[in-house]
N, C-alpha and C. Protein backbone atom coordinates (compact mmCIF):
# COMPACT_ATOMS: atom_id res chain seq x y z
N UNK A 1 0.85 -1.19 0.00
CA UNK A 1 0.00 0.00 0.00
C UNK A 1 0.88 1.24 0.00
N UNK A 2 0.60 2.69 -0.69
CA UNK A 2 1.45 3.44 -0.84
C UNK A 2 1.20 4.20 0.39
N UNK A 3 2.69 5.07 0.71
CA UNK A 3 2.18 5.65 1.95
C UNK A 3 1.07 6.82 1.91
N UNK A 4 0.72 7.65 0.98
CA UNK A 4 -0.53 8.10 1.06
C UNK A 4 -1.62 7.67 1.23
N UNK A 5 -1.37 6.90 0.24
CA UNK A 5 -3.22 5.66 0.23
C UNK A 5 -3.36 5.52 1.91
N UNK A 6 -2.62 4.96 2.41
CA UNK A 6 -2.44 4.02 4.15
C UNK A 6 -3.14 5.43 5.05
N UNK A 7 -2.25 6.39 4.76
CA UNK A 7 -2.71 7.62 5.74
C UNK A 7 -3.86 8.01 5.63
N UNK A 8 -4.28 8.27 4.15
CA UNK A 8 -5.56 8.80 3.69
C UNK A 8 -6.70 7.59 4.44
N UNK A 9 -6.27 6.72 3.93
CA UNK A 9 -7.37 5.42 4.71
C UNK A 9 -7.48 5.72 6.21
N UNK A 10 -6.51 5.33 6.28
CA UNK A 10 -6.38 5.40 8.47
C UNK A 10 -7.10 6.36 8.88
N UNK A 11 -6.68 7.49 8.13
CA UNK A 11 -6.87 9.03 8.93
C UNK A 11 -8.87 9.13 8.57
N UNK A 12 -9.23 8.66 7.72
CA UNK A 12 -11.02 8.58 7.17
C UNK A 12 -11.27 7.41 8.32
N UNK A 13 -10.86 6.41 7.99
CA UNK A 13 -11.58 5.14 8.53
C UNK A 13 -11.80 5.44 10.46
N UNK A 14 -10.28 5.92 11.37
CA UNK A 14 -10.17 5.94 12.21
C UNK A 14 -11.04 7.55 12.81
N UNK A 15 -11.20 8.50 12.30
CA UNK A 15 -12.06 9.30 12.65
C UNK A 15 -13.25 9.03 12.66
N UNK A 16 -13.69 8.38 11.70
CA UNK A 16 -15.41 8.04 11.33
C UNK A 16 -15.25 6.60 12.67
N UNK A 17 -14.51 6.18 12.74
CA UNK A 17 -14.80 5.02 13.67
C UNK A 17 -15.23 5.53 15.01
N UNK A 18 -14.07 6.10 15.35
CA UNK A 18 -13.56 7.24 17.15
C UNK A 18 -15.00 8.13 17.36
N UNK A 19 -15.07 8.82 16.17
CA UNK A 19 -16.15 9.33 16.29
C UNK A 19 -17.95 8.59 16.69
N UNK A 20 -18.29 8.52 15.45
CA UNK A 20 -19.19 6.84 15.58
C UNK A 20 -19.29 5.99 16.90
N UNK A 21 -18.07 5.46 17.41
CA UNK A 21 -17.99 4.75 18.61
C UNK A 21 -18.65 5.82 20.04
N UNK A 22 -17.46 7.54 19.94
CA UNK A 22 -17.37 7.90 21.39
C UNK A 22 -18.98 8.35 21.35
N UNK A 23 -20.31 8.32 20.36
CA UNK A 23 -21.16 8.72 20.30
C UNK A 23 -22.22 8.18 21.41
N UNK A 24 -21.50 7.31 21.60
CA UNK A 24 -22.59 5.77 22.15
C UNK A 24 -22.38 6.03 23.73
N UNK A 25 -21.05 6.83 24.42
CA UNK A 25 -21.04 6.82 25.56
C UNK A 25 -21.36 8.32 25.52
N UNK A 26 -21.30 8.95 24.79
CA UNK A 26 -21.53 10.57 25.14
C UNK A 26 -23.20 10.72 25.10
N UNK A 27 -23.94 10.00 24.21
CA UNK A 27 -25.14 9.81 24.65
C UNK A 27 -25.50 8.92 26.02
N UNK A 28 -25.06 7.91 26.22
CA UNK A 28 -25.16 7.06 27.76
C UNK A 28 -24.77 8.20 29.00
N UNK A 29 -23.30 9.03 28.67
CA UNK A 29 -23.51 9.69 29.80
C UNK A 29 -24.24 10.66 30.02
N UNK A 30 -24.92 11.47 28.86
CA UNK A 30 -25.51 12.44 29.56
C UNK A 30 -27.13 11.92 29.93
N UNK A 31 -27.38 11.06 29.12
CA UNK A 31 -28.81 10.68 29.96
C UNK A 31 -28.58 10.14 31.24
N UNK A 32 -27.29 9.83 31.80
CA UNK A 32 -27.10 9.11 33.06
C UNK A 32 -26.32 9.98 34.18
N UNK A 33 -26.43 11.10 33.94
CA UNK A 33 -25.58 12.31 34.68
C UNK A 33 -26.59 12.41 35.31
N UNK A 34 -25.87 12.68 36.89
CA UNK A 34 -27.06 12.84 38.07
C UNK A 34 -27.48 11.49 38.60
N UNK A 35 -27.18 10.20 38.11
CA UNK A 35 -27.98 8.76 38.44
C UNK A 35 -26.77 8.66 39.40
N UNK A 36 -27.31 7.57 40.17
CA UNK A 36 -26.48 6.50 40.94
C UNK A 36 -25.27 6.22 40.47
N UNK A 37 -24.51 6.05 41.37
CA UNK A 37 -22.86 4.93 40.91
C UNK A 37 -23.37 3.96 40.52
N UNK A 38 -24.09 2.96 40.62
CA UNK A 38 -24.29 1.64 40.72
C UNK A 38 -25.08 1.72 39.72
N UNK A 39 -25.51 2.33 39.28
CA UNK A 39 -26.32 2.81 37.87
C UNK A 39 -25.79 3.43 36.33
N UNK A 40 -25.22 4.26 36.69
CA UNK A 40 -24.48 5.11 36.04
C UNK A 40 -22.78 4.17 35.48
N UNK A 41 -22.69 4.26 36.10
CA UNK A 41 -21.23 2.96 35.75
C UNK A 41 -21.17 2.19 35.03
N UNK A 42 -22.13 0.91 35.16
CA UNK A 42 -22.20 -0.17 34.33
C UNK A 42 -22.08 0.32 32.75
N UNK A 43 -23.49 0.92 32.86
CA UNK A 43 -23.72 1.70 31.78
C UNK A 43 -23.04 2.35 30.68
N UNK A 44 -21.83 3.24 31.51
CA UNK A 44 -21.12 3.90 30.67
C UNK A 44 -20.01 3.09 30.36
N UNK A 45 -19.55 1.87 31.28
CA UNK A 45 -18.51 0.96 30.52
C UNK A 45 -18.73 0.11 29.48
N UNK A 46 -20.03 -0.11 29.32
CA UNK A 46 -20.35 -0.83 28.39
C UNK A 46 -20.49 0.26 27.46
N UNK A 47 -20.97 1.04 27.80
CA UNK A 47 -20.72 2.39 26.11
C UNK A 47 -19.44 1.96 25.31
N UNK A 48 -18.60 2.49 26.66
CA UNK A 48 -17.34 2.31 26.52
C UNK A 48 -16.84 1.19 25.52
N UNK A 49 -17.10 -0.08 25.99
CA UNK A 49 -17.44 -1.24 25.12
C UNK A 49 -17.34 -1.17 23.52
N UNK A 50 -18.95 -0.49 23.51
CA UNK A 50 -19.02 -0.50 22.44
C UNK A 50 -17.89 0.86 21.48
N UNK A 51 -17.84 1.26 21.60
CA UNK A 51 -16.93 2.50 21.69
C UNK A 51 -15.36 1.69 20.96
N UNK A 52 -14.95 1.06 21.73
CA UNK A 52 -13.53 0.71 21.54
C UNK A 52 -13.60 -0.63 20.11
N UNK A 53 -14.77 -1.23 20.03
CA UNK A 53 -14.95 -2.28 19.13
C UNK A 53 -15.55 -1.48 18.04
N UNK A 54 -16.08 -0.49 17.66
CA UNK A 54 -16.12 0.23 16.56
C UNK A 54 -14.51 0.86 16.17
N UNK A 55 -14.08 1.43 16.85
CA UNK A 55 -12.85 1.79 16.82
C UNK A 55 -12.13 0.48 16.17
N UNK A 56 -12.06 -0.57 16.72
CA UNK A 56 -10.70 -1.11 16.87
C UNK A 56 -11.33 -2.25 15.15
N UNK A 57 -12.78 -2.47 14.70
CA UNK A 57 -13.14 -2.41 13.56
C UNK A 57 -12.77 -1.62 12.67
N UNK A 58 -12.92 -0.29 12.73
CA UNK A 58 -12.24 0.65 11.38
C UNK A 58 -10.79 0.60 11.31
N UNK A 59 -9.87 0.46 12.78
CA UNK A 59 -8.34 0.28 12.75
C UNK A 59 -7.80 -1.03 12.22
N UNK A 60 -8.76 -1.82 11.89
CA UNK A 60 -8.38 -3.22 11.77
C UNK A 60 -9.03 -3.51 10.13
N UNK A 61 -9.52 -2.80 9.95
CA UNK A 61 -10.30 -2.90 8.27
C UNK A 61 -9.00 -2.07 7.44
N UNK A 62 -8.29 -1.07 8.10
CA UNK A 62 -7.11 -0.60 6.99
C UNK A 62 -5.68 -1.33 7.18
N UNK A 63 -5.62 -1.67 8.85
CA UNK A 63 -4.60 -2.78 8.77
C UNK A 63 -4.34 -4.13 8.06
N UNK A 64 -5.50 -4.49 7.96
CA UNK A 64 -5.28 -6.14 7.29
C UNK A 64 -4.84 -6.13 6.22
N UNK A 65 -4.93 -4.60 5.35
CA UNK A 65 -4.46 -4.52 4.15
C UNK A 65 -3.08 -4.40 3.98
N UNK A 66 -2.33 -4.16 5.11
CA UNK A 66 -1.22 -3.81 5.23
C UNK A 66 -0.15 -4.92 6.19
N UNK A 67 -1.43 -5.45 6.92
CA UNK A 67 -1.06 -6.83 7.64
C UNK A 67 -1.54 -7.75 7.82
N UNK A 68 -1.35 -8.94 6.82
CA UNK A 68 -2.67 -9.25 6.16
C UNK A 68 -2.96 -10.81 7.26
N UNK A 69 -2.01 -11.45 7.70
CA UNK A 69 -2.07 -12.39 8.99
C UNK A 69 -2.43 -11.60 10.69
N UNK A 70 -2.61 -10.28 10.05
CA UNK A 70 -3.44 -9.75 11.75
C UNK A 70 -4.99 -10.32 12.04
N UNK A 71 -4.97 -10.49 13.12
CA UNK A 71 -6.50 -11.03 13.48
C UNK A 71 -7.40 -10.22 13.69
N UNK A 72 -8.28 -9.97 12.81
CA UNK A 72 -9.21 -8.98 13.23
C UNK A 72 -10.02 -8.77 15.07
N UNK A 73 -10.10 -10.15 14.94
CA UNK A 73 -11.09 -10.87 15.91
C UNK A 73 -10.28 -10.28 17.65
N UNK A 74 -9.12 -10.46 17.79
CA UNK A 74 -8.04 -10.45 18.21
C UNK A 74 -7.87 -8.56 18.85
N UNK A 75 -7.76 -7.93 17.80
CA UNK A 75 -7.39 -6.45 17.47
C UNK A 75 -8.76 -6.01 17.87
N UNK A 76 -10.17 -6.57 17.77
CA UNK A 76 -11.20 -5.74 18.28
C UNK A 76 -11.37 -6.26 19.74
N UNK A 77 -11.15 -7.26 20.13
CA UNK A 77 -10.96 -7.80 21.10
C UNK A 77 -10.34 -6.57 23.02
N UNK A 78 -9.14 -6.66 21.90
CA UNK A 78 -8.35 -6.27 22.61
C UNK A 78 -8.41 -4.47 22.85
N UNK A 79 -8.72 -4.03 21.42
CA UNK A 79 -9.15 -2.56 21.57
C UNK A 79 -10.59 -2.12 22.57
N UNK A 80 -11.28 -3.06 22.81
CA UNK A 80 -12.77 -2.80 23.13
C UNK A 80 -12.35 -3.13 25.11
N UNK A 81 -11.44 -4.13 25.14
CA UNK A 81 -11.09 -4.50 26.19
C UNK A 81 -10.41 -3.08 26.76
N UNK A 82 -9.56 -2.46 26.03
CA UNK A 82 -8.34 -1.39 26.64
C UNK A 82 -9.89 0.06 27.12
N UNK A 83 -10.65 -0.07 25.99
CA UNK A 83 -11.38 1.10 26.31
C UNK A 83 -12.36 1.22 27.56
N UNK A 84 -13.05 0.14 28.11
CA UNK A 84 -13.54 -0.07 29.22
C UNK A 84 -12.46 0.03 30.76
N UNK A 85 -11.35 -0.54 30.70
CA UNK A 85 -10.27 -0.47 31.49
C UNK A 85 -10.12 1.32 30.95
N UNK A 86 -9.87 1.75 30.30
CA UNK A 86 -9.85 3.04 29.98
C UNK A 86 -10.87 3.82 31.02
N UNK A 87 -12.04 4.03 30.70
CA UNK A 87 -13.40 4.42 31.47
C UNK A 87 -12.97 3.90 32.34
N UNK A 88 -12.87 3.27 33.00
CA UNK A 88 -12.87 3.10 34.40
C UNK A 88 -11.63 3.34 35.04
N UNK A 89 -10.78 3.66 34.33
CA UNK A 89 -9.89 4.61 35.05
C UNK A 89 -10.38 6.54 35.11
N UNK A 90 -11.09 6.46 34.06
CA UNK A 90 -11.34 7.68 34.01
C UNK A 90 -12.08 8.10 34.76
N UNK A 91 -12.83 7.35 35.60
CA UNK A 91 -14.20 7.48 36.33
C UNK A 91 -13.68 7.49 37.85
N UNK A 92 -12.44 6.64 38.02
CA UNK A 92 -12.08 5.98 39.48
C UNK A 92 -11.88 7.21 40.43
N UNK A 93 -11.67 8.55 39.69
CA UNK A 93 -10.79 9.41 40.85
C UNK A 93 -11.93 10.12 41.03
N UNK A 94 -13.04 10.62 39.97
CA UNK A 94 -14.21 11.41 40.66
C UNK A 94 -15.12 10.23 41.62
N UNK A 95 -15.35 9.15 41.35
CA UNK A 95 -15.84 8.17 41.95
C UNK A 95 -15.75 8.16 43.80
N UNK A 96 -14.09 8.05 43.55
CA UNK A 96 -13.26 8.21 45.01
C UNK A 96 -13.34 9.73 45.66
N UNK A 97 -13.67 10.19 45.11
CA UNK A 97 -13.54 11.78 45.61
C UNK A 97 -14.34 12.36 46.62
N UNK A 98 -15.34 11.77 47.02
CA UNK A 98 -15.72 11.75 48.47
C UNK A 98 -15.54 10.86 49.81
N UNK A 99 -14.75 9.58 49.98
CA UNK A 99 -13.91 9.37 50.52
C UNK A 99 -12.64 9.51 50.49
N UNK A 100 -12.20 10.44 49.71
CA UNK A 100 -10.33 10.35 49.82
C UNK A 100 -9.78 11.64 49.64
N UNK A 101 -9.03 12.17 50.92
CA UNK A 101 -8.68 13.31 50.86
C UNK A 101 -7.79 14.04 49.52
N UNK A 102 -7.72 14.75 49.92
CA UNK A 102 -6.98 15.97 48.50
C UNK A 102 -5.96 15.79 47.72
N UNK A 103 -4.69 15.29 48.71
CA UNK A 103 -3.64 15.25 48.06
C UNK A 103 -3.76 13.31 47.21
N UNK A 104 -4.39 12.64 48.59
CA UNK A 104 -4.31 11.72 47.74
C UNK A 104 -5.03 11.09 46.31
N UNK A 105 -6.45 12.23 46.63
CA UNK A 105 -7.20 11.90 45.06
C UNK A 105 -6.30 12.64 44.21
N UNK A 106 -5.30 13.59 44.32
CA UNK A 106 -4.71 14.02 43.24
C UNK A 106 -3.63 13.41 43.36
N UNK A 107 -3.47 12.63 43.76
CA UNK A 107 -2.02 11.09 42.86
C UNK A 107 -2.80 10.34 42.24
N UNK A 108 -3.92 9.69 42.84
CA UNK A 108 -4.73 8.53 41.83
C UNK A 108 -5.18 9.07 40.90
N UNK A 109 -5.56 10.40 40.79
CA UNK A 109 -6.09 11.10 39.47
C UNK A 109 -4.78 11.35 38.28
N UNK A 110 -3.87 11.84 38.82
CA UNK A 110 -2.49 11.65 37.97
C UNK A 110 -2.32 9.93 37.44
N UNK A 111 -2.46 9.15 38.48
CA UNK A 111 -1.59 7.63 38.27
C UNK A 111 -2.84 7.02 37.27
N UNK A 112 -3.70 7.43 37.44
CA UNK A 112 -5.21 7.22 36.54
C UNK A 112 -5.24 7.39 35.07
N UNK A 113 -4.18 8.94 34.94
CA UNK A 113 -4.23 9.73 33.67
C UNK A 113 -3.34 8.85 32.85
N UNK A 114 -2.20 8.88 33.74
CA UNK A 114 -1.21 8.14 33.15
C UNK A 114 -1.52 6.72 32.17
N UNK A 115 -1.80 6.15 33.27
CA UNK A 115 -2.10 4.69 32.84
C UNK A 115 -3.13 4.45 31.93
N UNK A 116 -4.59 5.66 31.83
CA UNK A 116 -5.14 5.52 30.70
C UNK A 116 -4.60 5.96 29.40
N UNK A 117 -3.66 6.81 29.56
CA UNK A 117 -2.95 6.84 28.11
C UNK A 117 -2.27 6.14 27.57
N UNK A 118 -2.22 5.06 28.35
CA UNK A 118 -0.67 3.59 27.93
C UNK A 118 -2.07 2.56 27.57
N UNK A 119 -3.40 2.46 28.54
CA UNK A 119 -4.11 1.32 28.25
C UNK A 119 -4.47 0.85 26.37
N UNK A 120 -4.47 1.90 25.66
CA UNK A 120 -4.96 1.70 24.50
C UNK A 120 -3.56 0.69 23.50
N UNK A 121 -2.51 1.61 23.99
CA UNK A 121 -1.55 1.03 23.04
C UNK A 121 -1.25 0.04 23.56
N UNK A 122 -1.58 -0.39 24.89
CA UNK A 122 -0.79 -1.73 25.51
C UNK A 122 -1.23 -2.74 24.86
N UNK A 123 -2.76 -2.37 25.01
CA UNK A 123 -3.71 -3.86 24.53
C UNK A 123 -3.03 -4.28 23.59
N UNK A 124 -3.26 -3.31 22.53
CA UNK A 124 -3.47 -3.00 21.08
C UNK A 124 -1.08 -4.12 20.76
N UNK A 125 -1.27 -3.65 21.27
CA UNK A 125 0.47 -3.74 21.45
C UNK A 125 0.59 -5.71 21.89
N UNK A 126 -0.26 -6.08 22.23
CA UNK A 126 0.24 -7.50 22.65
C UNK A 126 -0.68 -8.31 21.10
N UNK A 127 -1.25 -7.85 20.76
CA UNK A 127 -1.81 -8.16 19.13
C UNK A 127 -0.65 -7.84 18.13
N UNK A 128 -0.35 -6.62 18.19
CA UNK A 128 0.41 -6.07 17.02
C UNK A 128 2.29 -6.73 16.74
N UNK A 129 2.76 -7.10 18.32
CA UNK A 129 4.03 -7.38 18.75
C UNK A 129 4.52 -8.68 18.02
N UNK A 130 3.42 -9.84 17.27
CA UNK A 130 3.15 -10.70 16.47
C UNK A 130 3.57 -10.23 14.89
N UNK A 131 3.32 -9.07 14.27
CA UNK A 131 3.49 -9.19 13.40
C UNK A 131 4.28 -8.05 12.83
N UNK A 132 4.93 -7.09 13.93
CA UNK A 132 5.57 -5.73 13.57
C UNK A 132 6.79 -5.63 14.36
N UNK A 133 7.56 -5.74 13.49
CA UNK A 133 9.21 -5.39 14.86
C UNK A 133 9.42 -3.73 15.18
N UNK A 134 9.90 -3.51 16.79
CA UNK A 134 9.39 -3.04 17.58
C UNK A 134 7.95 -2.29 17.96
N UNK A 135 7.22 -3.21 17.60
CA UNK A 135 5.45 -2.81 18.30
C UNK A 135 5.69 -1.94 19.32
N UNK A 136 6.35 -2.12 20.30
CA UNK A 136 6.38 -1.52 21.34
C UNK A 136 6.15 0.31 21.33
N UNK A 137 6.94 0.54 20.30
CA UNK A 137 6.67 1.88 19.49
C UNK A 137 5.03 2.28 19.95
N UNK A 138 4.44 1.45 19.66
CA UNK A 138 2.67 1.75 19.23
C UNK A 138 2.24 2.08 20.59
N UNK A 139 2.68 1.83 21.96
CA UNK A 139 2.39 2.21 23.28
C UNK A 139 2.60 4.07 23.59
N UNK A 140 3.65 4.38 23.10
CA UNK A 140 3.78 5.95 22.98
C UNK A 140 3.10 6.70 21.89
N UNK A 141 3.19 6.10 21.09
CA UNK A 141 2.12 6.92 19.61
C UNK A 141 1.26 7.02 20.10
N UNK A 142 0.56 6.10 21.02
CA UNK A 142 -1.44 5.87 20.86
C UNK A 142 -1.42 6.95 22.04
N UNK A 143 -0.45 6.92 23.19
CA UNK A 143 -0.61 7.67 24.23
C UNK A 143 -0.34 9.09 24.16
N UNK A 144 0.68 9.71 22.76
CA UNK A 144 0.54 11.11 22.34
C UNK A 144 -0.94 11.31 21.41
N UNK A 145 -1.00 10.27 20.99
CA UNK A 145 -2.51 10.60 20.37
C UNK A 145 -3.37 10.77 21.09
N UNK A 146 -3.60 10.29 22.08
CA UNK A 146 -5.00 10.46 23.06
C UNK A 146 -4.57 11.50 24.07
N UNK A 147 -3.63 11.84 24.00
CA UNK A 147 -3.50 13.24 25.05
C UNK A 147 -3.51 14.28 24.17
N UNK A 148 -3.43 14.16 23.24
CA UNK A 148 -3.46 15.18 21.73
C UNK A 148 -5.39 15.20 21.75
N UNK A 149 -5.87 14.12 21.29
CA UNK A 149 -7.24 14.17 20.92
C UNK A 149 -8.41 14.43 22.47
N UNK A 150 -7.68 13.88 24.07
CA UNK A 150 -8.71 14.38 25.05
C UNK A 150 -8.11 16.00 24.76
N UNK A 151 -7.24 16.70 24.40
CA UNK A 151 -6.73 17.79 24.99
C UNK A 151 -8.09 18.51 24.13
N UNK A 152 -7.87 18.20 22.59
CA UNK A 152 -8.64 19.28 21.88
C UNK A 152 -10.31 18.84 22.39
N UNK A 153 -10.51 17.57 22.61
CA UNK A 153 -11.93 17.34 23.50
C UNK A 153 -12.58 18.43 24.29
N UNK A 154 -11.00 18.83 25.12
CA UNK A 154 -11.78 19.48 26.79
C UNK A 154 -11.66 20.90 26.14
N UNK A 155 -10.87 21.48 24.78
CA UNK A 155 -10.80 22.88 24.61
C UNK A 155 -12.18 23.01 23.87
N UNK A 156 -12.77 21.90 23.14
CA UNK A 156 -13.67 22.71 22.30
C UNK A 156 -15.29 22.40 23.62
N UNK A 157 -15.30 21.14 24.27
CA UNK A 157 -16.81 21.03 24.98
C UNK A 157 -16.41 21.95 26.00
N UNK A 158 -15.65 22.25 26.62
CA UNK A 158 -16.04 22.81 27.99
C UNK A 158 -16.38 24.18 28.41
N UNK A 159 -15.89 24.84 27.12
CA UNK A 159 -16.56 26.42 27.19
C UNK A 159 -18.09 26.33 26.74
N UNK A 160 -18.62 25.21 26.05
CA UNK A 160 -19.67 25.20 25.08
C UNK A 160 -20.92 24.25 26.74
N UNK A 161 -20.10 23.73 27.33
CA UNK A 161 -21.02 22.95 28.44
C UNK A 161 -21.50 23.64 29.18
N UNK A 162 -22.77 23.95 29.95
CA UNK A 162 -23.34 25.01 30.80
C UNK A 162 -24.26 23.77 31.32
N UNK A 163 -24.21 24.27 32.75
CA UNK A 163 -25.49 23.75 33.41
C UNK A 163 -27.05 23.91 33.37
N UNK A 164 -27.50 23.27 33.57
CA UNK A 164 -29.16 23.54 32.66
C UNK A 164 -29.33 23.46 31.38
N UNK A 165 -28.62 22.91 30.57
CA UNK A 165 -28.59 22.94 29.34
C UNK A 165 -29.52 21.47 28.44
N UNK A 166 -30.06 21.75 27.23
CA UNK A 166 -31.30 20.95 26.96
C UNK A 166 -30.34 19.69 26.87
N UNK A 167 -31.07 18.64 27.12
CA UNK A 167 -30.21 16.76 27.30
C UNK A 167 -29.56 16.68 25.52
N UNK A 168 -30.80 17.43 24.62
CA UNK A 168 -30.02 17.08 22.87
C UNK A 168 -28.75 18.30 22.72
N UNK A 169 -28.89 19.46 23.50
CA UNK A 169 -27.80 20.39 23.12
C UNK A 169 -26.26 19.56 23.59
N UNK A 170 -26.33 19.27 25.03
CA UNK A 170 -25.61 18.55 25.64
C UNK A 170 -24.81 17.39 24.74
N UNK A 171 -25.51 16.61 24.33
CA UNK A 171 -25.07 14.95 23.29
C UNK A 171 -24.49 16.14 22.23
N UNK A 172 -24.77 16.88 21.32
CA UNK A 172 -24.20 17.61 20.47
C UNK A 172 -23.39 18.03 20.42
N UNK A 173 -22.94 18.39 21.92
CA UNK A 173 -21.82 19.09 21.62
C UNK A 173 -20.66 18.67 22.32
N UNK A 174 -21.13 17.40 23.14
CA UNK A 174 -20.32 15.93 23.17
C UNK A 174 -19.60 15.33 21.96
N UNK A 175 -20.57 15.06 21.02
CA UNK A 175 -20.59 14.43 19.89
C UNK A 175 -19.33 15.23 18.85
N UNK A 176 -19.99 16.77 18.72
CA UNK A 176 -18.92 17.53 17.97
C UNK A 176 -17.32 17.86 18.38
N UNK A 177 -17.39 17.66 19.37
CA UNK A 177 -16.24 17.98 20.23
C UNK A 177 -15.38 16.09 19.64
N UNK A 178 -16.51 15.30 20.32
CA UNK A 178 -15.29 13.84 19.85
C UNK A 178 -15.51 13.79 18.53
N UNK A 179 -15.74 14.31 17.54
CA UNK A 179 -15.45 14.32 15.99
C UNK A 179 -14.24 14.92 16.16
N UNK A 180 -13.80 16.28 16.43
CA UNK A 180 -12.21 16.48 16.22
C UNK A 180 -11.56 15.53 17.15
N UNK A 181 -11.65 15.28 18.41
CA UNK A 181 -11.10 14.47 19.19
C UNK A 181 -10.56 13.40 18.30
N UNK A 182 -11.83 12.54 17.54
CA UNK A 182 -11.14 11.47 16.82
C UNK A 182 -10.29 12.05 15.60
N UNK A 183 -10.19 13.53 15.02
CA UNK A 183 -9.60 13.40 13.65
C UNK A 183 -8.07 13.58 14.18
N UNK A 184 -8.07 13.95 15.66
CA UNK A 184 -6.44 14.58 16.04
C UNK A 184 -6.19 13.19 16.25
N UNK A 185 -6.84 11.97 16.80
CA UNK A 185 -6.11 10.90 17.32
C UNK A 185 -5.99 9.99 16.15
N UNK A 186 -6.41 10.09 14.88
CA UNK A 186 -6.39 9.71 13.70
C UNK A 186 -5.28 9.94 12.89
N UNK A 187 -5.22 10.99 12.92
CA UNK A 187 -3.71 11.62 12.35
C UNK A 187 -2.32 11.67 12.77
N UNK A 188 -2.70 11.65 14.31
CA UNK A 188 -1.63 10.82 14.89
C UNK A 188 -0.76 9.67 14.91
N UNK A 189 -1.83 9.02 15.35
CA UNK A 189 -1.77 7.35 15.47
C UNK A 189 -1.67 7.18 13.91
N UNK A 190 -2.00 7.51 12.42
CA UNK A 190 -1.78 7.18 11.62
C UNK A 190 -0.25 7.76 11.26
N UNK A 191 0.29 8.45 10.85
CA UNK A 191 1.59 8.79 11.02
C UNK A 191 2.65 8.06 11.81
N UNK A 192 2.23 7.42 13.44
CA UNK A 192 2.81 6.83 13.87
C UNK A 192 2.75 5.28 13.37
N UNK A 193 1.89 4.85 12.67
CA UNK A 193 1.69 3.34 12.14
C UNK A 193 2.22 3.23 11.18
N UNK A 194 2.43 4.18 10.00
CA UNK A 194 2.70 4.59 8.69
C UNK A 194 4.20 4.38 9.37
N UNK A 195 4.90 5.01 10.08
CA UNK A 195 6.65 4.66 10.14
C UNK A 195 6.73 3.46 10.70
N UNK A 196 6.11 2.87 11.83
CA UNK A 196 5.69 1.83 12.47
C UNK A 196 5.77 0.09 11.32
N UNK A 197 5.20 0.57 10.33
CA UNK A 197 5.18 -0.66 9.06
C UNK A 197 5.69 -0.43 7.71
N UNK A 198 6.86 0.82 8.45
CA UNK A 198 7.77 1.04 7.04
C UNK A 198 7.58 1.22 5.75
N UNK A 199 6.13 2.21 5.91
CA UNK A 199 5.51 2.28 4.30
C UNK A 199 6.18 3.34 4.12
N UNK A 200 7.05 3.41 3.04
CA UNK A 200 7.70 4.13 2.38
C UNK A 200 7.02 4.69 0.81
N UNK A 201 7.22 6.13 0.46
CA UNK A 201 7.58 6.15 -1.07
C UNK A 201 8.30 5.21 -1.73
């Protein structure tokens, strides 16, 4: 595959996926904002769920072309797996935040951040380590990508989020916000795969 074709693919397939997918929890959470832990949780990990297996479908529909003994089955598997472990790191430190004093919710909220930015490439990384010499690479790409794509997340929803706001304005502008979210982590992570499998001119 030429290296344009690969990027052009990745960078379409993996936005429309990221996007598409984060739709499913950005609608789950805001109808579930205000509910119970024990309510609210399940719920959004299984978004989550679904979320990471759309994803790890569009990342795996331009890979096979490029790696053609990768397992699809395997790669959605494992992507859908990292994104729930994901959410629930993301969730653990507001969760904890009324039993656990200050300084220490702000280490688990750091050790939280951290580790959700490694969860995607790790998974993704014990699939890929099979058929790409140094995979390992793919653990830092995915984790500048997703601190690249939450960053532009929290710049474009959070001036646009207001309290009292109608439940469809809310999903909208969830929704619009993870459309760039996914095109920055698209362009990323594709660039980093593109040197990653040595597609050259």
């Amino acid at each position: 595959m030429a290296p344009a074709s690969f990027l052009r693919s990745w960078i379409a397939w993996v936005t429309a996926g990221e996007a598409a997918g984060f739709a499913v929890p950005a609608v789950v959470g805001a109808l579930s904002a205000g509910a119970d832990t024990v309510l609210a949780v399940p719920g959004l990990l299984l978004a989550g769920a679904v979320e990471g297996a759309i994803l790890g479908t569009a990342q795996v529909h331009v890979l096979r072309k490029a790696i053609p003994a990768l397992s699809s089955e395997w790669w959605i598997a494992a992507t859908s797996a990292a994104a729930i472990v994901s959410y629930t790191l993301g969730i653990l430190p507001s969760t904890l935040a009324s039993s656990v004093s200050g300084l220490w919710l702000a280490a688990i909220a750091v050790a939280c951040g951290l580790l959700l930015l490694l969860t995607m490439g790790t998974a993704q990384w014990i699939v890929l380590r099979h058929h790409v010499a140094r995979a390992g690479r793919w653990i830092a790409i995915t984790a500048v990508g997703w601190l690249a794509g939450l960053a532009v997340f929290l710049l474009i929803a959070t001036p646009l989020w207001h309290q009292g706001q109608q439940l469809w304005l809310t999903v909208a502008i969830g929704v619009l916000a993870g459309l760039f979210m996914a095109a920055a982590v698209a362009v990323i992570t594709g660039f980093g795969m593109r040197a990653l499998l040595n597609i050259r001119a």
